[in-house]
C-alpha atoms as a PDB file:
ATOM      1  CA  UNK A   1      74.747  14.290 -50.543  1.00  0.00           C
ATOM      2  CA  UNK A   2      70.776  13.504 -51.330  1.00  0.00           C
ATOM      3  CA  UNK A   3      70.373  12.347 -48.451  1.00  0.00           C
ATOM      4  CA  UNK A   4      71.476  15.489 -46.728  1.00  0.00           C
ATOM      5  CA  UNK A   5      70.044  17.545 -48.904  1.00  0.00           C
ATOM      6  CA  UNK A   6      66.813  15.961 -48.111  1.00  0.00           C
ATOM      7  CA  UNK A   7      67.126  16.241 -44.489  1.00  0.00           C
ATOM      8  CA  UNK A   8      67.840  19.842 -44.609  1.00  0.00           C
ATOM      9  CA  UNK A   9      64.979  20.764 -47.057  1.00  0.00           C
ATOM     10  CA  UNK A  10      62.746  18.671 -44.785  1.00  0.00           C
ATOM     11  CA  UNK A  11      64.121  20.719 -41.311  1.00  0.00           C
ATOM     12  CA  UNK A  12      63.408  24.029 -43.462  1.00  0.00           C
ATOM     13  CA  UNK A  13      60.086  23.156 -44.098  1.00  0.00           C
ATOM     14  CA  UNK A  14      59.582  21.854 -40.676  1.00  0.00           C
ATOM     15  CA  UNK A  15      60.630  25.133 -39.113  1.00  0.00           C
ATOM     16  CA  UNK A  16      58.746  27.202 -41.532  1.00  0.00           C
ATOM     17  CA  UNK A  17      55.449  25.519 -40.306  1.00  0.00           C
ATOM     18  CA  UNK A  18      56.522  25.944 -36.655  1.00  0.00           C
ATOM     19  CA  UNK A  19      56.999  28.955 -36.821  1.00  0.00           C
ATOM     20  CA  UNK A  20      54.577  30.558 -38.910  1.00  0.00           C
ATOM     21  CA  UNK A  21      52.698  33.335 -37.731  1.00  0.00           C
ATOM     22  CA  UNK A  22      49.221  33.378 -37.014  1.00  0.00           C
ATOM     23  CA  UNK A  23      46.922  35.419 -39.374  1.00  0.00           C
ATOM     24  CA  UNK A  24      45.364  38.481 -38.285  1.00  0.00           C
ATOM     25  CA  UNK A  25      40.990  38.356 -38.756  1.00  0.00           C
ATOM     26  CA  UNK A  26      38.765  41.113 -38.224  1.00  0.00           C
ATOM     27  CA  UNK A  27      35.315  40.296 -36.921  1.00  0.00           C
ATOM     28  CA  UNK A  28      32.727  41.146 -39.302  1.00  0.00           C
ATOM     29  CA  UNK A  29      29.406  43.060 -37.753  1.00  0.00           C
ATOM     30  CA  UNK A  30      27.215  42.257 -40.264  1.00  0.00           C
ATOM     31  CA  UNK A  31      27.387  38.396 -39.492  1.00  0.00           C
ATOM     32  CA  UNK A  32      27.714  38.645 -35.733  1.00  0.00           C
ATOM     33  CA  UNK A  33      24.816  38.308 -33.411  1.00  0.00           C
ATOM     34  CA  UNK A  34      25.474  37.991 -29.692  1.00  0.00           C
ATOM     35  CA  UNK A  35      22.875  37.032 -27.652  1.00  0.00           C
ATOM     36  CA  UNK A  36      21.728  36.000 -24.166  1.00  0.00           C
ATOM     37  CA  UNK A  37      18.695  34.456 -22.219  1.00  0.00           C
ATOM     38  CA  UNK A  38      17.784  34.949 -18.796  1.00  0.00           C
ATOM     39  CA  UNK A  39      14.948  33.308 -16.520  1.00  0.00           C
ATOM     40  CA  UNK A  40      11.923  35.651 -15.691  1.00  0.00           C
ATOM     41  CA  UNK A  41      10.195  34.914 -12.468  1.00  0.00           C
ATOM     42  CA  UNK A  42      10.354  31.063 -13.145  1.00  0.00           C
ATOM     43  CA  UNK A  43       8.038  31.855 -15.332  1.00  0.00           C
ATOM     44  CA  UNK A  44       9.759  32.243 -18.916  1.00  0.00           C
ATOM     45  CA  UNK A  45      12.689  32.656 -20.429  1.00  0.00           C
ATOM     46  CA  UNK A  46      13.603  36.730 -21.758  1.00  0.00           C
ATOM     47  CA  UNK A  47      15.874  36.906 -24.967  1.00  0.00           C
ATOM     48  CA  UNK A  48      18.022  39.770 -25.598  1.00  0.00           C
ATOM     49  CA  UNK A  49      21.251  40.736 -27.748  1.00  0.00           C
ATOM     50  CA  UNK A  50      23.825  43.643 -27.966  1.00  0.00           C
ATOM     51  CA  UNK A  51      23.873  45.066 -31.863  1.00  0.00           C
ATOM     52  CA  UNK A  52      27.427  46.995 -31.395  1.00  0.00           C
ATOM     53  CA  UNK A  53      30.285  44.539 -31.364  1.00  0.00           C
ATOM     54  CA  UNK A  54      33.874  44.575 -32.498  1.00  0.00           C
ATOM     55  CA  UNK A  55      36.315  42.075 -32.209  1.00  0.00           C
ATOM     56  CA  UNK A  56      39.826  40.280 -33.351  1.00  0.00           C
ATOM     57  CA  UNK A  57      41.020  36.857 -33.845  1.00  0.00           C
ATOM     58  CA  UNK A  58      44.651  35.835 -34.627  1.00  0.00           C
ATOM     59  CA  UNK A  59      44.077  32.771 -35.419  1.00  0.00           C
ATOM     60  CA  UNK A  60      46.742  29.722 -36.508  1.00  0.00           C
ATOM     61  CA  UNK A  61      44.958  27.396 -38.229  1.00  0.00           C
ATOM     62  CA  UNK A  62      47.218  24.405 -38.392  1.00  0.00           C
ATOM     63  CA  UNK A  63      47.995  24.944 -34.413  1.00  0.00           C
ATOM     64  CA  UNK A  64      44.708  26.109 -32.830  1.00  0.00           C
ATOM     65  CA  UNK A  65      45.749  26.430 -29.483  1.00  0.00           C
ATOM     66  CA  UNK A  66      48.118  29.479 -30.730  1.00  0.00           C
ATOM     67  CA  UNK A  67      45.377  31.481 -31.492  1.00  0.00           C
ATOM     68  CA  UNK A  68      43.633  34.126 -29.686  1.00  0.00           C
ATOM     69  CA  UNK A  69      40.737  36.633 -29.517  1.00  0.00           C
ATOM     70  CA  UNK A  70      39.127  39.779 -27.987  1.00  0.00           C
ATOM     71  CA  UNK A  71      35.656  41.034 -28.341  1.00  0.00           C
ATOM     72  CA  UNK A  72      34.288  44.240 -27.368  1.00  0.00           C
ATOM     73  CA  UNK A  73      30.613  45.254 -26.900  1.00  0.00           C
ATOM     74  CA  UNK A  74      29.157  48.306 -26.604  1.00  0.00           C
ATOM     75  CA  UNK A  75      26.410  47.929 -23.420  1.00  0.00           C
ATOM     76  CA  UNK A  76      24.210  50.770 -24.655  1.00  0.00           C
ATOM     77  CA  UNK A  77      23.207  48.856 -27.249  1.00  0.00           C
ATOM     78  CA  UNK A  78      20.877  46.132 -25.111  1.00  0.00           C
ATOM     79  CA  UNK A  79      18.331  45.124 -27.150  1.00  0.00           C
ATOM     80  CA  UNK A  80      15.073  43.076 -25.422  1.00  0.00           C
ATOM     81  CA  UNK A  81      11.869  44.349 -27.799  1.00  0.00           C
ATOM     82  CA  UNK A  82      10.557  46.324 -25.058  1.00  0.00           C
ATOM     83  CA  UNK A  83      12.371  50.246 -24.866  1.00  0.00           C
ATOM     84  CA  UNK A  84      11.242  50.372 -21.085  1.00  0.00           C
ATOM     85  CA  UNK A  85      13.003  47.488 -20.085  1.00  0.00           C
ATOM     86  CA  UNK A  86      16.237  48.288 -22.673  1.00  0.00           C
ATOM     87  CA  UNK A  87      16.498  51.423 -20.693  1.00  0.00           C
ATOM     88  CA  UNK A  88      15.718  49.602 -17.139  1.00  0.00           C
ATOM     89  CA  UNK A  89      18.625  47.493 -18.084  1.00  0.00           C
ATOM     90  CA  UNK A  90      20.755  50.082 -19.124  1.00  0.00           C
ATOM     91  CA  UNK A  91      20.235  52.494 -16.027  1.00  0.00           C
ATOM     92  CA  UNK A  92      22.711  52.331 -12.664  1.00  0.00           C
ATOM     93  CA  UNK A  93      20.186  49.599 -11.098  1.00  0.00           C
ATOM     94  CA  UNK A  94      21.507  47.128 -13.463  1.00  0.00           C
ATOM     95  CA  UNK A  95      24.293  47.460 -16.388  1.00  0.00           C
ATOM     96  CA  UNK A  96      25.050  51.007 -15.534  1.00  0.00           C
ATOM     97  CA  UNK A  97      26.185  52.377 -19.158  1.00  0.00           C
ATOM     98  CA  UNK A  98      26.792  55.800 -18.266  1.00  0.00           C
ATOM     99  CA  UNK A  99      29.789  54.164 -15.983  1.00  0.00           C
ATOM    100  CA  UNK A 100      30.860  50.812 -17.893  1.00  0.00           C
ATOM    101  CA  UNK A 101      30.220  51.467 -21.805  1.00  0.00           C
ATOM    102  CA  UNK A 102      31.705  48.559 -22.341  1.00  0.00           C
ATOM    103  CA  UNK A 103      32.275  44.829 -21.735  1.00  0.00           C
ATOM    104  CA  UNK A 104      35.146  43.080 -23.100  1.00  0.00           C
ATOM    105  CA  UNK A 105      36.282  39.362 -23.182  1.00  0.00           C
ATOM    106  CA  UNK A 106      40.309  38.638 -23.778  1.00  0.00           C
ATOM    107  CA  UNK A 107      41.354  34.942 -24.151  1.00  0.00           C
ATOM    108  CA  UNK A 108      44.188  33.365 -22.476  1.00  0.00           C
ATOM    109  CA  UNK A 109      44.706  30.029 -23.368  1.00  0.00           C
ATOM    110  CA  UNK A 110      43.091  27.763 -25.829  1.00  0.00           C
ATOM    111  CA  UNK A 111      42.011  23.992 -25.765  1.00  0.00           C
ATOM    112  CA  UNK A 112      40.962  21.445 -28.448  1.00  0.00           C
ATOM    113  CA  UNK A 113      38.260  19.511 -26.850  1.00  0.00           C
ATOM    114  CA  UNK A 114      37.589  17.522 -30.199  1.00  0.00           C
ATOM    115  CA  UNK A 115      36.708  17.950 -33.824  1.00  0.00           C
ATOM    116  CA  UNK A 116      36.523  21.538 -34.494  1.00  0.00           C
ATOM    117  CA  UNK A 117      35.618  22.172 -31.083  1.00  0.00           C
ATOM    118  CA  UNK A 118      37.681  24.950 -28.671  1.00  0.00           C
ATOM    119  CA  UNK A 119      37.211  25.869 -25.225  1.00  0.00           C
ATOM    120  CA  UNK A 120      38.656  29.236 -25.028  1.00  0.00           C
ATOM    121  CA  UNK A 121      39.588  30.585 -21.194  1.00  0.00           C
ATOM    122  CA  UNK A 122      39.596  34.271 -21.149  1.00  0.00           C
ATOM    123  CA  UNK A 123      38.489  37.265 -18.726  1.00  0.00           C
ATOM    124  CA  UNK A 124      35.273  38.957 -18.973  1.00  0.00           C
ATOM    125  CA  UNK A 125      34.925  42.237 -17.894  1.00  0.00           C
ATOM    126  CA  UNK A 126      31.612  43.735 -17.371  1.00  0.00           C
ATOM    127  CA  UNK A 127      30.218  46.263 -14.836  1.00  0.00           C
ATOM    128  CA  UNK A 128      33.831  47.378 -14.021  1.00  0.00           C
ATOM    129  CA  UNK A 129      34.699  43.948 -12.862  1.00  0.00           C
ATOM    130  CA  UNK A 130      36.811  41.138 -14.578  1.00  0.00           C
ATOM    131  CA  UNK A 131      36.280  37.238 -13.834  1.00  0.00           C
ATOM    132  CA  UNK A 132      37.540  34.301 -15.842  1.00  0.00           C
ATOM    133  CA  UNK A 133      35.288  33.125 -18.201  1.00  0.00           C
ATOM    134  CA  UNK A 134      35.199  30.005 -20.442  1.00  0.00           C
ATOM    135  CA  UNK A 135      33.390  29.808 -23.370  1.00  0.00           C
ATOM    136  CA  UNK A 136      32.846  26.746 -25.833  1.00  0.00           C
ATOM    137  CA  UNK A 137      33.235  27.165 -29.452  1.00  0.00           C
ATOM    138  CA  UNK A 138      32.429  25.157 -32.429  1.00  0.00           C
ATOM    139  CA  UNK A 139      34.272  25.950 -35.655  1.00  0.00           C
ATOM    140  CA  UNK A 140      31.791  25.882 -38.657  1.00  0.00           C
ATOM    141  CA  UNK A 141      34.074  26.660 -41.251  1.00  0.00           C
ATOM    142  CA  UNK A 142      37.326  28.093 -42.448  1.00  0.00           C
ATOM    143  CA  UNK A 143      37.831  28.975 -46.175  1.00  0.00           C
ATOM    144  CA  UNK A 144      37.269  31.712 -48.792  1.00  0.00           C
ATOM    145  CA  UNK A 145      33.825  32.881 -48.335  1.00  0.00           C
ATOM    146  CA  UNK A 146      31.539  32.312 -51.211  1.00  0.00           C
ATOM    147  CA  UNK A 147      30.954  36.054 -51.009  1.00  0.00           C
ATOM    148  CA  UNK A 148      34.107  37.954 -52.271  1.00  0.00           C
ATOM    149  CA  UNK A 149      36.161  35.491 -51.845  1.00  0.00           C
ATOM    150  CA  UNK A 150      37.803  36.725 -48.652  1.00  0.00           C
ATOM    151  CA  UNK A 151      39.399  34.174 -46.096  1.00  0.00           C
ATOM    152  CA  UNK A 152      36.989  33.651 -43.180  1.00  0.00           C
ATOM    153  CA  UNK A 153      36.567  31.693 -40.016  1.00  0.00           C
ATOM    154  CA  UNK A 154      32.836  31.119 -38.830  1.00  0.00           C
ATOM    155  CA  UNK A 155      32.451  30.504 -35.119  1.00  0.00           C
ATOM    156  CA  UNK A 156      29.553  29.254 -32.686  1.00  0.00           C
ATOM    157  CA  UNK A 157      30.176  30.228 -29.179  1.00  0.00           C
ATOM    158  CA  UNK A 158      28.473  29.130 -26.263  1.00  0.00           C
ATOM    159  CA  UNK A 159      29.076  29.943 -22.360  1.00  0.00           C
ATOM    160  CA  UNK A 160      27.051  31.194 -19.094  1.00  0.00           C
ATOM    161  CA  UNK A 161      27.972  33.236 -16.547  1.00  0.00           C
ATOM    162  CA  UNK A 162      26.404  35.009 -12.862  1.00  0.00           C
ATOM    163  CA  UNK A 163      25.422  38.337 -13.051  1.00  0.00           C
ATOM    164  CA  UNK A 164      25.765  38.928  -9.382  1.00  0.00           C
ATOM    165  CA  UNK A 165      29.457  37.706 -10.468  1.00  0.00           C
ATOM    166  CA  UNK A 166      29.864  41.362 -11.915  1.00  0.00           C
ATOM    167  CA  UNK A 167      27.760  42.809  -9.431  1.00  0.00           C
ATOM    168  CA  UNK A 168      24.628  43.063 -11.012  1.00  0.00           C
ATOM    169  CA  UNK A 169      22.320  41.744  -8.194  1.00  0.00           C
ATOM    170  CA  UNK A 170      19.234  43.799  -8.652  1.00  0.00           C
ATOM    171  CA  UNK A 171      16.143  41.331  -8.485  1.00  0.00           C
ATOM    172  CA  UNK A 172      17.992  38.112  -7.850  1.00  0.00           C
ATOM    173  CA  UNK A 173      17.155  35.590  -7.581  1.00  0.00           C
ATOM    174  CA  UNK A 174      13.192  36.764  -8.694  1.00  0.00           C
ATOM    175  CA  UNK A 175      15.206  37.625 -12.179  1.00  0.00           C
ATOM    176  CA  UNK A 176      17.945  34.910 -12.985  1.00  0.00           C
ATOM    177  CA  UNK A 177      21.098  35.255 -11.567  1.00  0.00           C
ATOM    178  CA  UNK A 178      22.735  32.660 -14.387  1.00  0.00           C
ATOM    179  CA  UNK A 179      22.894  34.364 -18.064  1.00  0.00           C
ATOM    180  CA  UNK A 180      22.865  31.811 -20.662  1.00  0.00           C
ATOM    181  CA  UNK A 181      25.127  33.634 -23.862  1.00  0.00           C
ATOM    182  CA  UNK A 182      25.287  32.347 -27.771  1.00  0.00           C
ATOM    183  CA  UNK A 183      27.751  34.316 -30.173  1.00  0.00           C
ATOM    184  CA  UNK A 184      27.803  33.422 -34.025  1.00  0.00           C
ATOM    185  CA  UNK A 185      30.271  35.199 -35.911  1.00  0.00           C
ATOM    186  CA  UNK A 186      32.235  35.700 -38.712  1.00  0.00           C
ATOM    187  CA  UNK A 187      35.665  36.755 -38.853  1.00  0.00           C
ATOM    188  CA  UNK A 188      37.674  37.897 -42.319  1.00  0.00           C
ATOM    189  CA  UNK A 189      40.850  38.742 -42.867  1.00  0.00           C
ATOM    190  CA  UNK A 190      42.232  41.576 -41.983  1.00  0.00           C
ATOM    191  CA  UNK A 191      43.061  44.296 -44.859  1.00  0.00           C
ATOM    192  CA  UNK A 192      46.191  45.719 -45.165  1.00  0.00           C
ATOM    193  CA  UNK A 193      46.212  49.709 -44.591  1.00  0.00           C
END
């Protein structure tokens, strides 16, 4: 009768884990930057970032691959350190805001490629047009942040993509065609409403 009893506490516990849910995050703006590079000419290498992002992870920490994310950005808000070029950038020549306010990336499947490291396959869309996209994260932590105390997964995500992918061709190949992109961010739990 132990013994039985011990199996079937065992199975309960093993199906609990199974199939428990992942947990719902909300990405937080204040600790996201995403950023990208491009070549200039050959002869350096232009740095830029978008400051409106929004984003959410459902994340299973115990199975990894079970999670998922989407990220939104908001295009208008290009940022390069020089308002000519921001609005160069944002105009129908390149990003064309006025048309495509936004870009979005939606996962689809998600690998372990080692410790704490994902590659997460997803589509991009971006200019009105949607590719698949794989980008390479590194998890830097999962806990209770020291800050409030609130669960929170901290990512590092890496990737590249062609702009003439999206069709975005002006001044290639004289501009890059390849955009290098970095993404640390923070993601909290998500409050009840």
């Amino acid at each position: 009768m132990k013994s039985r009893s011990t199996v079937i506490l065992l199975a309960s516990i093993w199906s609990s884990h199974a199939w428990a849910a992942p947990v719902s995050y909300e990405l937080n703006k204040d600790h996201t930057d995403v950023t990208f590079t491009i070549n200039h000419a050959g002869l350096s290498m232009k740095h830029g970032s978008f400051s409106e992002v929004s984003g959410n992870l459902q994340l299973d920490a115990d199975h990894l691959e079970a999670s998922s994310v989407q990220i939104t950005v908001a295009v208008k808000s290009i940022y390069t350190s020089h308002v000519k070029r921001d609005q160069d950038l944002q105009s129908a020549q390149f990003l064309d805001v006025s048309a495509f306010p936004t870009m979005y990336f939606v996962s689809k499947k998600v690998t372990s490629v080692g410790a704490s490291k994902l590659d997460v396959t997803g589509d991009l869309t971006l200019h009105g047009i949607t590719r698949p996209l794989v980008l390479h994260a590194t998890i830097n932590k999962i806990g209770k942040s020291p800050f409030g105390g609130t669960q929170t997964a901290g990512f590092t995500v890496t990737g590249a993509l062609k702009r003439s992918d999206f069709g975005i061709t002006t001044l290639v190949p004289l501009i890059g065609d390849e955009v290098s992109i970095v993404i640390d961010t923070e993601f909290a739990v998500a409050q009840q409403k």
